[in-house]
N, C-alpha and C. Protein backbone atom coordinates (compact mmCIF):
# COMPACT_ATOMS: atom_id res chain seq x y z
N UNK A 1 0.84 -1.17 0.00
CA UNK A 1 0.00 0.00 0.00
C UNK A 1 0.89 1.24 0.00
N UNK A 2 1.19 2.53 -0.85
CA UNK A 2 1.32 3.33 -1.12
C UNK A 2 1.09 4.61 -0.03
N UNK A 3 1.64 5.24 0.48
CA UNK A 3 0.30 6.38 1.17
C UNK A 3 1.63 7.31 0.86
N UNK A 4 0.99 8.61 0.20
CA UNK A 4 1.72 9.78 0.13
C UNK A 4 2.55 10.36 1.12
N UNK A 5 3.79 10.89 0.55
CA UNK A 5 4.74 11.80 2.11
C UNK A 5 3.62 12.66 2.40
N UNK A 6 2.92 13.46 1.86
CA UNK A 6 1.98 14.75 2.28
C UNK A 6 1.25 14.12 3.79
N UNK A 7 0.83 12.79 3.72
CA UNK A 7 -0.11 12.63 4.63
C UNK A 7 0.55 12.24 5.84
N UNK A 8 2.03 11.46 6.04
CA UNK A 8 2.70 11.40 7.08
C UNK A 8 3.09 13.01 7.18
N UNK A 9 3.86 13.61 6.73
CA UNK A 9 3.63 14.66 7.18
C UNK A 9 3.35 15.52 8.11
N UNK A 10 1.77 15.40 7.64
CA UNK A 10 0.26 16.41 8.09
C UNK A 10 0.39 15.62 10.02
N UNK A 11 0.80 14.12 9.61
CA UNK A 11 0.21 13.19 11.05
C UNK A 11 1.88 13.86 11.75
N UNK A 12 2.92 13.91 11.18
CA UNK A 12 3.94 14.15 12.69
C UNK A 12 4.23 15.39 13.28
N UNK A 13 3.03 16.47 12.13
CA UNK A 13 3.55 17.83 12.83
C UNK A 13 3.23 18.23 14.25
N UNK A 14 2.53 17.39 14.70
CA UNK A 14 2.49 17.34 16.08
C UNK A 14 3.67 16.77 17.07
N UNK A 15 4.57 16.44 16.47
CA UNK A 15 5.44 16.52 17.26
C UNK A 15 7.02 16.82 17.21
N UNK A 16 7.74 16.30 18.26
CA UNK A 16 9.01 17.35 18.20
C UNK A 16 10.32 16.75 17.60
N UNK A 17 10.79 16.31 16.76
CA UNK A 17 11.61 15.41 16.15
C UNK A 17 12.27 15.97 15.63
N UNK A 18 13.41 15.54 14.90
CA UNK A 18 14.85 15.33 14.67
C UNK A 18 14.97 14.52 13.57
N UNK A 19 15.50 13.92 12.32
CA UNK A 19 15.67 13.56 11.65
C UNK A 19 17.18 13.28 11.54
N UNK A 20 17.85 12.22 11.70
CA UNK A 20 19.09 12.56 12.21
C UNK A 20 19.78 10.86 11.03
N UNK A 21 20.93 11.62 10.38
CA UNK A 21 21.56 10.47 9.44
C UNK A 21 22.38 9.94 10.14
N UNK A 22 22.59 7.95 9.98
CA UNK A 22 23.71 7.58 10.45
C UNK A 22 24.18 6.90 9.36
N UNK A 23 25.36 6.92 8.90
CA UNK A 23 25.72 6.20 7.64
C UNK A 23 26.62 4.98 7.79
N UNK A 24 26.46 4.48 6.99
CA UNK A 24 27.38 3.18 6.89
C UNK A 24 27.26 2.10 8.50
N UNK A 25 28.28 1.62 9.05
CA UNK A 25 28.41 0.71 9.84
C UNK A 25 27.29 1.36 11.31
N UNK A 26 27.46 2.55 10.82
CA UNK A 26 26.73 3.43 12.32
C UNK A 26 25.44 3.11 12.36
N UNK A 27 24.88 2.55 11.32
CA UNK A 27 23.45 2.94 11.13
C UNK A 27 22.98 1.09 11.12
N UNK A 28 22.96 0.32 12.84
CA UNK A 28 22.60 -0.93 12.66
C UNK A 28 21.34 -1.32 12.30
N UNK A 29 20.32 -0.78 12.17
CA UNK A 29 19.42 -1.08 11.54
C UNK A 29 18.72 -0.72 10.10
N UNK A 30 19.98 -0.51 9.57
CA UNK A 30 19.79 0.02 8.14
C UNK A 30 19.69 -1.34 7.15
N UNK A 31 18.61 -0.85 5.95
CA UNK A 31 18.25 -2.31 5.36
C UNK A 31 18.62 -1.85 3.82
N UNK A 32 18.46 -2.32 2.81
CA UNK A 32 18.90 -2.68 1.46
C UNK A 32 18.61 -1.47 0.69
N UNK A 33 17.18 -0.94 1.45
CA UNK A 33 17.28 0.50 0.64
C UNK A 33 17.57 1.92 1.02
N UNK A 34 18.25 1.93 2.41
CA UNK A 34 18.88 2.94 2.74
C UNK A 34 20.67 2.87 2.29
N UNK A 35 20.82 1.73 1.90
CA UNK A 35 22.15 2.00 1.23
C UNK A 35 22.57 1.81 -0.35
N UNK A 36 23.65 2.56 -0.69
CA UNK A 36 23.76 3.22 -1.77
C UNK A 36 25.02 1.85 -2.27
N UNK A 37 24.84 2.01 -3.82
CA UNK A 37 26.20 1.53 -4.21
C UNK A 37 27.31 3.03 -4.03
N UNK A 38 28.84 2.27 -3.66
CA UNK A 38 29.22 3.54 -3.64
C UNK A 38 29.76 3.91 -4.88
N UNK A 39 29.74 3.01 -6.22
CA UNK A 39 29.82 3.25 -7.10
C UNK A 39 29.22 4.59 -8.11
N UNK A 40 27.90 3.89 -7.82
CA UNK A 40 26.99 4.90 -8.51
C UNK A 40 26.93 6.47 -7.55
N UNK A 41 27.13 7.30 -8.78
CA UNK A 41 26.46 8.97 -8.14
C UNK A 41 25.21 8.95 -7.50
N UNK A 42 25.49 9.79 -6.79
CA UNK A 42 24.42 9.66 -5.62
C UNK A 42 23.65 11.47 -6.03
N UNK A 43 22.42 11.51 -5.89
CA UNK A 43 21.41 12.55 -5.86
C UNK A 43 20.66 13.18 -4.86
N UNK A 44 20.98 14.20 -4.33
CA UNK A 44 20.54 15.06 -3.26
C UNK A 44 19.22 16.10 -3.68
N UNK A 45 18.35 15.80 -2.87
CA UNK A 45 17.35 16.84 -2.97
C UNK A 45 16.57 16.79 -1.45
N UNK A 46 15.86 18.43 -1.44
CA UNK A 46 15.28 18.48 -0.49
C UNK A 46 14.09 19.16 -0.46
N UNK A 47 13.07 18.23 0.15
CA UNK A 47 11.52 18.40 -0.15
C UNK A 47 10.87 19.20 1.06
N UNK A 48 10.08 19.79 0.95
CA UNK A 48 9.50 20.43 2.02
C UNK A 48 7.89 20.69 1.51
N UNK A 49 7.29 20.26 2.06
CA UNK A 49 5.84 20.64 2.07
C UNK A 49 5.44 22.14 1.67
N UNK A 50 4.60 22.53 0.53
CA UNK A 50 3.74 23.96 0.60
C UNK A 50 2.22 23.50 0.93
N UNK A 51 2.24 25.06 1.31
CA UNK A 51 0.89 24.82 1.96
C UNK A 51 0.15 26.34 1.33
N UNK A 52 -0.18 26.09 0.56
CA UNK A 52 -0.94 27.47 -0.86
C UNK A 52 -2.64 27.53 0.26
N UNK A 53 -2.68 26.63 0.55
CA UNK A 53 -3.96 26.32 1.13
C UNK A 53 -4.18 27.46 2.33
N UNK A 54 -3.32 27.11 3.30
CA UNK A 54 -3.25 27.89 4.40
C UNK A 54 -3.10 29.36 3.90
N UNK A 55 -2.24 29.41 2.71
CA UNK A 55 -2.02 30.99 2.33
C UNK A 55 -4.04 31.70 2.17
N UNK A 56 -4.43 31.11 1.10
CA UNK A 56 -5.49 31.40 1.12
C UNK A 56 -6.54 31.41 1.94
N UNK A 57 -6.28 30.58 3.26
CA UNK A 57 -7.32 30.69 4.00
C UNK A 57 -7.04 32.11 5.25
N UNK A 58 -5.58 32.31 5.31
CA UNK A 58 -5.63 33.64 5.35
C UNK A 58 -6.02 34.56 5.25
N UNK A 59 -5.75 34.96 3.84
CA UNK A 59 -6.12 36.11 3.02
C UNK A 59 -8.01 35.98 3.41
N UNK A 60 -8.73 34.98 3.46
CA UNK A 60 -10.20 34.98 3.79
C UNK A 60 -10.13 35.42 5.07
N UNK A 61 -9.43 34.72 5.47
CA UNK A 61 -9.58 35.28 7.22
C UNK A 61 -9.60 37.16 7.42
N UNK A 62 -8.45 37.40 6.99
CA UNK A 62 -8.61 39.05 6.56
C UNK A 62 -9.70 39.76 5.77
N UNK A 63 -10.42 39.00 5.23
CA UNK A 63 -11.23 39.74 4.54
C UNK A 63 -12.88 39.53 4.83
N UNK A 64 -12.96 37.93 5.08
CA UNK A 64 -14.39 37.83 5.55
C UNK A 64 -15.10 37.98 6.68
N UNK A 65 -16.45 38.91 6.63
CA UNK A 65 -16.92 39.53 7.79
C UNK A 65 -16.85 38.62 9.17
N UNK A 66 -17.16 37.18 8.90
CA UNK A 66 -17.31 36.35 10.02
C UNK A 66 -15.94 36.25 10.60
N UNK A 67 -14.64 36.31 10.32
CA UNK A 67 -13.50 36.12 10.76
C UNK A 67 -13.18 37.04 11.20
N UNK A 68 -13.42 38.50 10.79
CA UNK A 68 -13.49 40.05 11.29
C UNK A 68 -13.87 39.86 12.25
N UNK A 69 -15.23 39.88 12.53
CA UNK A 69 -15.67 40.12 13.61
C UNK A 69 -15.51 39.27 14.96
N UNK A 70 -15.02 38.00 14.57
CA UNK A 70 -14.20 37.03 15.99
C UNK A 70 -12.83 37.87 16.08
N UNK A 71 -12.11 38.36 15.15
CA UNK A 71 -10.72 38.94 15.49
C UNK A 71 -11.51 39.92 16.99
N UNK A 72 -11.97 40.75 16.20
CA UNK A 72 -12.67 41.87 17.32
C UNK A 72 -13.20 41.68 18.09
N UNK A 73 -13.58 40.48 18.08
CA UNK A 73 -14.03 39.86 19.81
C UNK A 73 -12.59 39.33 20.51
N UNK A 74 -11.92 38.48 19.76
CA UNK A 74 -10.37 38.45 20.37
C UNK A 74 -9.46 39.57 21.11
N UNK A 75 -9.43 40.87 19.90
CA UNK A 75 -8.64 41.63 20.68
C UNK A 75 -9.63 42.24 21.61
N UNK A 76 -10.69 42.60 21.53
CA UNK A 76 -11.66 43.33 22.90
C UNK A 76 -11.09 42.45 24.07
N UNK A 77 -10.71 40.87 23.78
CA UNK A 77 -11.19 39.75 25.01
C UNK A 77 -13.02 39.31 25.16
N UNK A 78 -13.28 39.50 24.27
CA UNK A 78 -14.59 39.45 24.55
C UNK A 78 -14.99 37.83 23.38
N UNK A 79 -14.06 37.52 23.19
CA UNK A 79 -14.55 36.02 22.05
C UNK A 79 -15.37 34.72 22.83
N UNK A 80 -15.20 33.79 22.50
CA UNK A 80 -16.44 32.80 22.99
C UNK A 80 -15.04 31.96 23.47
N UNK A 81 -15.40 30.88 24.43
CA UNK A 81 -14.12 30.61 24.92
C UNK A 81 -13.45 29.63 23.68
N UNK A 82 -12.51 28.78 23.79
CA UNK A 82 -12.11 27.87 22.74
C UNK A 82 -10.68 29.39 21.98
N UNK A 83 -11.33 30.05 21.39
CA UNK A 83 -11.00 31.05 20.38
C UNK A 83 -9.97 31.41 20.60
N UNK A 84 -8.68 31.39 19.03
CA UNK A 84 -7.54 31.91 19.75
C UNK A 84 -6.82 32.49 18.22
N UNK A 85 -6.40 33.40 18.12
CA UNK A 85 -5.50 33.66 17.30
C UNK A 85 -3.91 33.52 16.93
N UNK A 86 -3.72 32.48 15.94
CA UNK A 86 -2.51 31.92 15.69
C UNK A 86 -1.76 32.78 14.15
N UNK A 87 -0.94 33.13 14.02
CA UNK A 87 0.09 33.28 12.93
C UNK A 87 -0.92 33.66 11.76
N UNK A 88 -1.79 34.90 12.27
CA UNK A 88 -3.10 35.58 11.54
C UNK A 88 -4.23 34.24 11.18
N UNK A 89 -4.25 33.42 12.03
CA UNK A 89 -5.54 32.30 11.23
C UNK A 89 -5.67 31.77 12.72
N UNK A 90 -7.32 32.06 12.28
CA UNK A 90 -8.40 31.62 13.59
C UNK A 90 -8.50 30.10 13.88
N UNK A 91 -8.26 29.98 14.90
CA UNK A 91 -8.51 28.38 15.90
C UNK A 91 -9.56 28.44 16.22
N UNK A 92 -10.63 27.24 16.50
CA UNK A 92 -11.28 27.06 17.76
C UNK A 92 -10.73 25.76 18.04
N UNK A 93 -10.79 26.02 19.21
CA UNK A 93 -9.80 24.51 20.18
C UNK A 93 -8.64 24.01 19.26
N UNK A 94 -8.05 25.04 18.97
CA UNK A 94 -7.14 24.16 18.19
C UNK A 94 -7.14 24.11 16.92
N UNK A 95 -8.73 24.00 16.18
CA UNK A 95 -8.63 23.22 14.53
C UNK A 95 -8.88 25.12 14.01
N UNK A 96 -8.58 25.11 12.86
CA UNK A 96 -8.29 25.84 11.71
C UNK A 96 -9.93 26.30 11.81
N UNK A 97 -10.33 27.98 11.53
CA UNK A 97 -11.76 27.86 11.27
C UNK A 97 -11.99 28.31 9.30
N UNK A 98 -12.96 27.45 9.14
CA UNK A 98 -13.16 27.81 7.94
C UNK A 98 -14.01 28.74 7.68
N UNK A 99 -14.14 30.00 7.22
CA UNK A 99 -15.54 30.61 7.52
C UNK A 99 -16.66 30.30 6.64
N UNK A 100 -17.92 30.10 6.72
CA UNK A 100 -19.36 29.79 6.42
C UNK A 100 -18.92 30.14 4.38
N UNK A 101 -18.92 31.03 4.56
CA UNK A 101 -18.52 31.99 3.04
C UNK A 101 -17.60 31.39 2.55
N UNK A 102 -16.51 30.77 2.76
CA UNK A 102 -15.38 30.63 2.08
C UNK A 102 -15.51 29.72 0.77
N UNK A 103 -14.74 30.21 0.03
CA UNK A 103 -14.34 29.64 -1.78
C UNK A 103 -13.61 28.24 -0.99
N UNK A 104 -13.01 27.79 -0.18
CA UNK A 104 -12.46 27.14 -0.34
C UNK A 104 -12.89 25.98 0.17
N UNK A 105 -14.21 25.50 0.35
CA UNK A 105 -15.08 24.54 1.06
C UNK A 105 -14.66 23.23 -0.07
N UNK A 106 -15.45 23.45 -1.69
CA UNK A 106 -14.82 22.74 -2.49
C UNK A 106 -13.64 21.93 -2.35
N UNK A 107 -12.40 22.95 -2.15
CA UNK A 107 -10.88 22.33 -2.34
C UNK A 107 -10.72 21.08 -0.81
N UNK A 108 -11.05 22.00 -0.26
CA UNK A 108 -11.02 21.40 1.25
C UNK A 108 -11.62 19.83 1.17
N UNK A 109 -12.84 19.90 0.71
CA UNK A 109 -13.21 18.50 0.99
C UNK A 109 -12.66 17.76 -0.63
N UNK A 110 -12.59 17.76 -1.27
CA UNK A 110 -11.82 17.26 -2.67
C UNK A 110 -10.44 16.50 -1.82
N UNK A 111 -9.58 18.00 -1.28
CA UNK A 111 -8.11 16.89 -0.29
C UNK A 111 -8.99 15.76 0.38
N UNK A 112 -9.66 16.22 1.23
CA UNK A 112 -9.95 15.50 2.35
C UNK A 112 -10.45 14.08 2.15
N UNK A 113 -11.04 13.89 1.05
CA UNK A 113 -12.00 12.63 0.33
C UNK A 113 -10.38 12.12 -0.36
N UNK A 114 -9.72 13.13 -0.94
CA UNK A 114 -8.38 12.24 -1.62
C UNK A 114 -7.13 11.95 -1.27
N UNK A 115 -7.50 12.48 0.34
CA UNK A 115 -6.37 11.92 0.74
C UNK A 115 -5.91 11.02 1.62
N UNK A 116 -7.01 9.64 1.10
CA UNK A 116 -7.38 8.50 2.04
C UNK A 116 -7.16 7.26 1.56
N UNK A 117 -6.92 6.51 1.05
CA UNK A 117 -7.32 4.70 0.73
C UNK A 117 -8.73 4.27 1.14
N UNK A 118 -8.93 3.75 0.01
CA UNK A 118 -10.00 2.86 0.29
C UNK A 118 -10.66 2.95 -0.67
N UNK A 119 -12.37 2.60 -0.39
CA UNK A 119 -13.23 2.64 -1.55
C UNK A 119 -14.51 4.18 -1.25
């Protein structure tokens, strides 16, 4: 079974890790495909996740009335409890809010349905 880097990912950003190389004899539990011929050239690249998604749900957050007006209950102190403002994008308890209005309901559930196994 297959499962995309995107979706491990999404599951370890919760926590605090290290990624750390041991090569050759150092590395005793290394198996057939962490090692290289040392013959052959070897190819370096480095991947990092975008997230266009979050950009845009931003930019809504700034602009749509329902996200306005929780900011302004935030900075008064006057928001509903849960409510918190992170790195300009609204939480409740934690999860991401989408607002009622948003263009991006579509995209959202399209990932969400495709980024699973099964039937």
């Amino acid at each position: 079974m297959m499962i995309p880097q995107h979706t491990w990912v999404t599951k370890l950003f919760g926590y605090d890790l290290t990624v750390e190389y041991h090569s050759g004899k150092l590395n005793t539990v290394a198996d057939a495909l962490s090692r290289r011929n040392s013959d052959m050239p070897a190819v370096r690249a480095v991947s990092a996740p975008t997230f266009a998604l979050y950009d845009d749900l931003r930019e809504e957050h700034l602009s749509d009335p329902q996200a306005q007006e929780l900011r302004v209950q935030l900075a008064a102190g006057i928001a509903p409890n849960g409510w918190t403002l992170v790195d300009d994008m609204l939480l409740l308890r934690g999860c991401l809010f989408v607002p009622d209005a948003s263009l991006l309901w579509l995209c959202l559930l399209q990932e969400g349905h495709g980024s699973h196994e099964g039937t």
